[in-house]
N, C-alpha and C. Protein backbone atom coordinates (compact mmCIF):
# COMPACT_ATOMS: atom_id res chain seq x y z
N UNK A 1 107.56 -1.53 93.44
CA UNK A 1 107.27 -0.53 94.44
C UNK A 1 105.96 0.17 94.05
N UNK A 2 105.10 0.63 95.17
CA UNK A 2 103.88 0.73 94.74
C UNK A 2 103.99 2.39 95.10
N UNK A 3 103.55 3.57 93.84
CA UNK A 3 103.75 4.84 94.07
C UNK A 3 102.50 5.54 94.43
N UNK A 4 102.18 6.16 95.36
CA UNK A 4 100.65 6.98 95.33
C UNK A 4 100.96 8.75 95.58
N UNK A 5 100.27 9.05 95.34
CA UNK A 5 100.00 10.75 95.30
C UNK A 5 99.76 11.17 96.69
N UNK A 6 100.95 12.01 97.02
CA UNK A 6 101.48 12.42 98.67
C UNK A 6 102.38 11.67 99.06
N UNK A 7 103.38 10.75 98.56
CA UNK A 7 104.17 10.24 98.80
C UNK A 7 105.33 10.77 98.97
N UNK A 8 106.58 10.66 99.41
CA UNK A 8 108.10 11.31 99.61
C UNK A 8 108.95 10.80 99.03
N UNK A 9 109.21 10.65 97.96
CA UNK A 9 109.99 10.00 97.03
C UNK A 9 111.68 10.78 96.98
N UNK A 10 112.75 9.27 97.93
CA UNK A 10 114.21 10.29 97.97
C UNK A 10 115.07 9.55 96.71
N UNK A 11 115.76 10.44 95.69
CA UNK A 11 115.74 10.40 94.30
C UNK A 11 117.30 10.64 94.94
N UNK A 12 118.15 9.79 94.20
CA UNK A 12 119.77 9.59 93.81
C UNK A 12 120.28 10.78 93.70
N UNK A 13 119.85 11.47 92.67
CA UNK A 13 120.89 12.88 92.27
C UNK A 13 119.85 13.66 93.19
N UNK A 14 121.00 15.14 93.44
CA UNK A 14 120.13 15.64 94.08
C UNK A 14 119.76 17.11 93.61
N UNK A 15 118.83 18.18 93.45
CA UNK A 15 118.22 19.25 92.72
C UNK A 15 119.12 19.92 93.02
N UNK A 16 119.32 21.60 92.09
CA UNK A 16 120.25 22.09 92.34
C UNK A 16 119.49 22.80 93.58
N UNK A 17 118.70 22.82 94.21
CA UNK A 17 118.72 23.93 95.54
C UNK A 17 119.18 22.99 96.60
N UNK A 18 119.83 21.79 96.29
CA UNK A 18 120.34 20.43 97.21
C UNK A 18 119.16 19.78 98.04
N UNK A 19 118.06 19.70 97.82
CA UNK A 19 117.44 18.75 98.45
C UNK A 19 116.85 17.26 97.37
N UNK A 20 117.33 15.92 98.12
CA UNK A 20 116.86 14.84 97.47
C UNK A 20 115.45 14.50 97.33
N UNK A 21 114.85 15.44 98.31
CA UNK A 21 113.37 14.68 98.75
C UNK A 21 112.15 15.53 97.44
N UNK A 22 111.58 14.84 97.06
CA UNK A 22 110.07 15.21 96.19
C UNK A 22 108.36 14.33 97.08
N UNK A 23 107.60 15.35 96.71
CA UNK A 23 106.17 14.85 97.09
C UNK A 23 105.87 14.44 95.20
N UNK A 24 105.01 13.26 95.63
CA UNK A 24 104.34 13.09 94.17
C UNK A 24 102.98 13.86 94.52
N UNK A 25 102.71 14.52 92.87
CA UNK A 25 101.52 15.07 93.14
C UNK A 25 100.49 14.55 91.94
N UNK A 26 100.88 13.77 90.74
CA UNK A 26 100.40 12.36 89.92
C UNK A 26 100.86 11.72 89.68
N UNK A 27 100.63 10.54 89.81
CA UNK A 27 100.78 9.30 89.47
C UNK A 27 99.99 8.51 87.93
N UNK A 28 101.07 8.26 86.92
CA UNK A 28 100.40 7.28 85.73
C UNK A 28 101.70 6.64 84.86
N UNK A 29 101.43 7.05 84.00
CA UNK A 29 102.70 6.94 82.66
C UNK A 29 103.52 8.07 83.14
N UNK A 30 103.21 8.63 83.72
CA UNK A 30 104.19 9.90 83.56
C UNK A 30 103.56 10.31 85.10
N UNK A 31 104.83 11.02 85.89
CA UNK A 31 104.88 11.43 87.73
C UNK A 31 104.87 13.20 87.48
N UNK A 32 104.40 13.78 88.36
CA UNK A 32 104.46 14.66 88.93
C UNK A 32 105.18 14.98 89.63
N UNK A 33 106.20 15.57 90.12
CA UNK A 33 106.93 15.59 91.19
C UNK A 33 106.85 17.05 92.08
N UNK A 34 106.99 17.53 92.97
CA UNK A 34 107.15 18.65 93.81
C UNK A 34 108.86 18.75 94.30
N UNK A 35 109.71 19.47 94.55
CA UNK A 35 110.65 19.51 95.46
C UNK A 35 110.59 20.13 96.44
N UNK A 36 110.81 19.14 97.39
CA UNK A 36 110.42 20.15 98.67
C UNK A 36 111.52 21.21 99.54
N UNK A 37 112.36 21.35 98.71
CA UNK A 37 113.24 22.50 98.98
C UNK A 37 113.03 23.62 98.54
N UNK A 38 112.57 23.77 97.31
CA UNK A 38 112.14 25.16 96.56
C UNK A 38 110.82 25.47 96.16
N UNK A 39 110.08 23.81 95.80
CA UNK A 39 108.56 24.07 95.45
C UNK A 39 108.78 23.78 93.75
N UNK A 40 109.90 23.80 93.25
CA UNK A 40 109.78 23.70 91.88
C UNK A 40 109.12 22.28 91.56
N UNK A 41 108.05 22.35 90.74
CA UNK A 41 107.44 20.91 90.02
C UNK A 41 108.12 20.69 88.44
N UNK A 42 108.43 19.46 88.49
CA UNK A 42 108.86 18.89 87.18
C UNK A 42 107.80 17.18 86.64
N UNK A 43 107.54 17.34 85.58
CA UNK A 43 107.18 15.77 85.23
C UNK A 43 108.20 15.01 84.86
N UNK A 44 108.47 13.72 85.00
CA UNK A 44 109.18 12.73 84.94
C UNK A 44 108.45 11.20 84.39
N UNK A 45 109.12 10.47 83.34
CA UNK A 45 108.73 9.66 83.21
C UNK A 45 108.57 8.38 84.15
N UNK A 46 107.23 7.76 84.39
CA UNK A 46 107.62 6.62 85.24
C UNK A 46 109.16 5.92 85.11
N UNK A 47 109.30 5.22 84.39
CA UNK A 47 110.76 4.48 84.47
C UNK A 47 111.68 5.35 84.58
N UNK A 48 111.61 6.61 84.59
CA UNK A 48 112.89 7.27 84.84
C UNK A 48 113.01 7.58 86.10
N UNK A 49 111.69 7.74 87.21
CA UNK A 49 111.49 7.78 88.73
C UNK A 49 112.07 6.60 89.39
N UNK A 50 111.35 5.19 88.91
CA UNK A 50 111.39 4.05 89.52
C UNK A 50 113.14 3.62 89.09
N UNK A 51 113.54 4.07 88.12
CA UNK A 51 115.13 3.77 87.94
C UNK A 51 116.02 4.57 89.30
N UNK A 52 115.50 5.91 89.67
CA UNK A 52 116.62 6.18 90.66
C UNK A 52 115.90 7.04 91.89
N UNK A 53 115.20 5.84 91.96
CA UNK A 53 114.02 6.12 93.33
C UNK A 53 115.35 5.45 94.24
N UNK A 54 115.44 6.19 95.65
CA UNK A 54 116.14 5.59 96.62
C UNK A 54 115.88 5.19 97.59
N UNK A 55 114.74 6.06 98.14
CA UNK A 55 113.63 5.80 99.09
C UNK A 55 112.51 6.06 98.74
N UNK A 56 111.55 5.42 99.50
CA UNK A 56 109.72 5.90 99.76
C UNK A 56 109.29 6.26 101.05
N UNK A 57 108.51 6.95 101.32
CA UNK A 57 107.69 7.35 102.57
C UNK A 57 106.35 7.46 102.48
N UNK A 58 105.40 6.40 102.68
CA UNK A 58 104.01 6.32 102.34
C UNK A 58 103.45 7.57 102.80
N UNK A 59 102.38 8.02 102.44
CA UNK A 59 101.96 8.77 103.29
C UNK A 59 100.57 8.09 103.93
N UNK A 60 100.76 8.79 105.03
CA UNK A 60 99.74 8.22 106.63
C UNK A 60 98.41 9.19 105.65
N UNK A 61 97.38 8.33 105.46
CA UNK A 61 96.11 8.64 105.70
C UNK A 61 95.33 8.87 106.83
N UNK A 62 94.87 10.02 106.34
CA UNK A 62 93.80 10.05 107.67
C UNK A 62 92.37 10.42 107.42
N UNK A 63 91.61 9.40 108.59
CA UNK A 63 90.25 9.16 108.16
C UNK A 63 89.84 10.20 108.78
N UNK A 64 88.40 10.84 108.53
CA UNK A 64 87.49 11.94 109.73
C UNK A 64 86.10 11.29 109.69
N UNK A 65 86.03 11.31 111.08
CA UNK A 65 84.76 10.36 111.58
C UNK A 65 83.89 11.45 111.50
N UNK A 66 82.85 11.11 111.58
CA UNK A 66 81.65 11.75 111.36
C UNK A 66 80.42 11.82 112.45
């Protein structure tokens, strides 16, 4: 699975303010995460994301013409 920065990553267990969903905000050896229920950020090791990743939601780029 391919992870990029602005993504919606829905994670197995779920935070204690009950929401599953996180934005990534880096991507490497080690994730960034956001929750988007409270705003709390935590780092996480890659293999510990990609172990109980449940869903993805790319995020839509958008270009601005000039």
């Amino acid at each position: 699975m391919e992870y990029r920065v602005g993504d919606i990553v829905t994670l197995k267990k779920e935070h204690p303010c009950g929401s599953h969903d996180w934005k990534i905000l880096r991507v490497g050896a080690d994730f960034r995460l956001e929750c988007l229920g409270c705003g709390h950020q935590v780092m996480l090791a890659r293999k510990i994301v990609e172990k109980n990743t449940k869903g993805l939601n790319h995020a839509k780029l958008s270009v601005l013409h000039r």
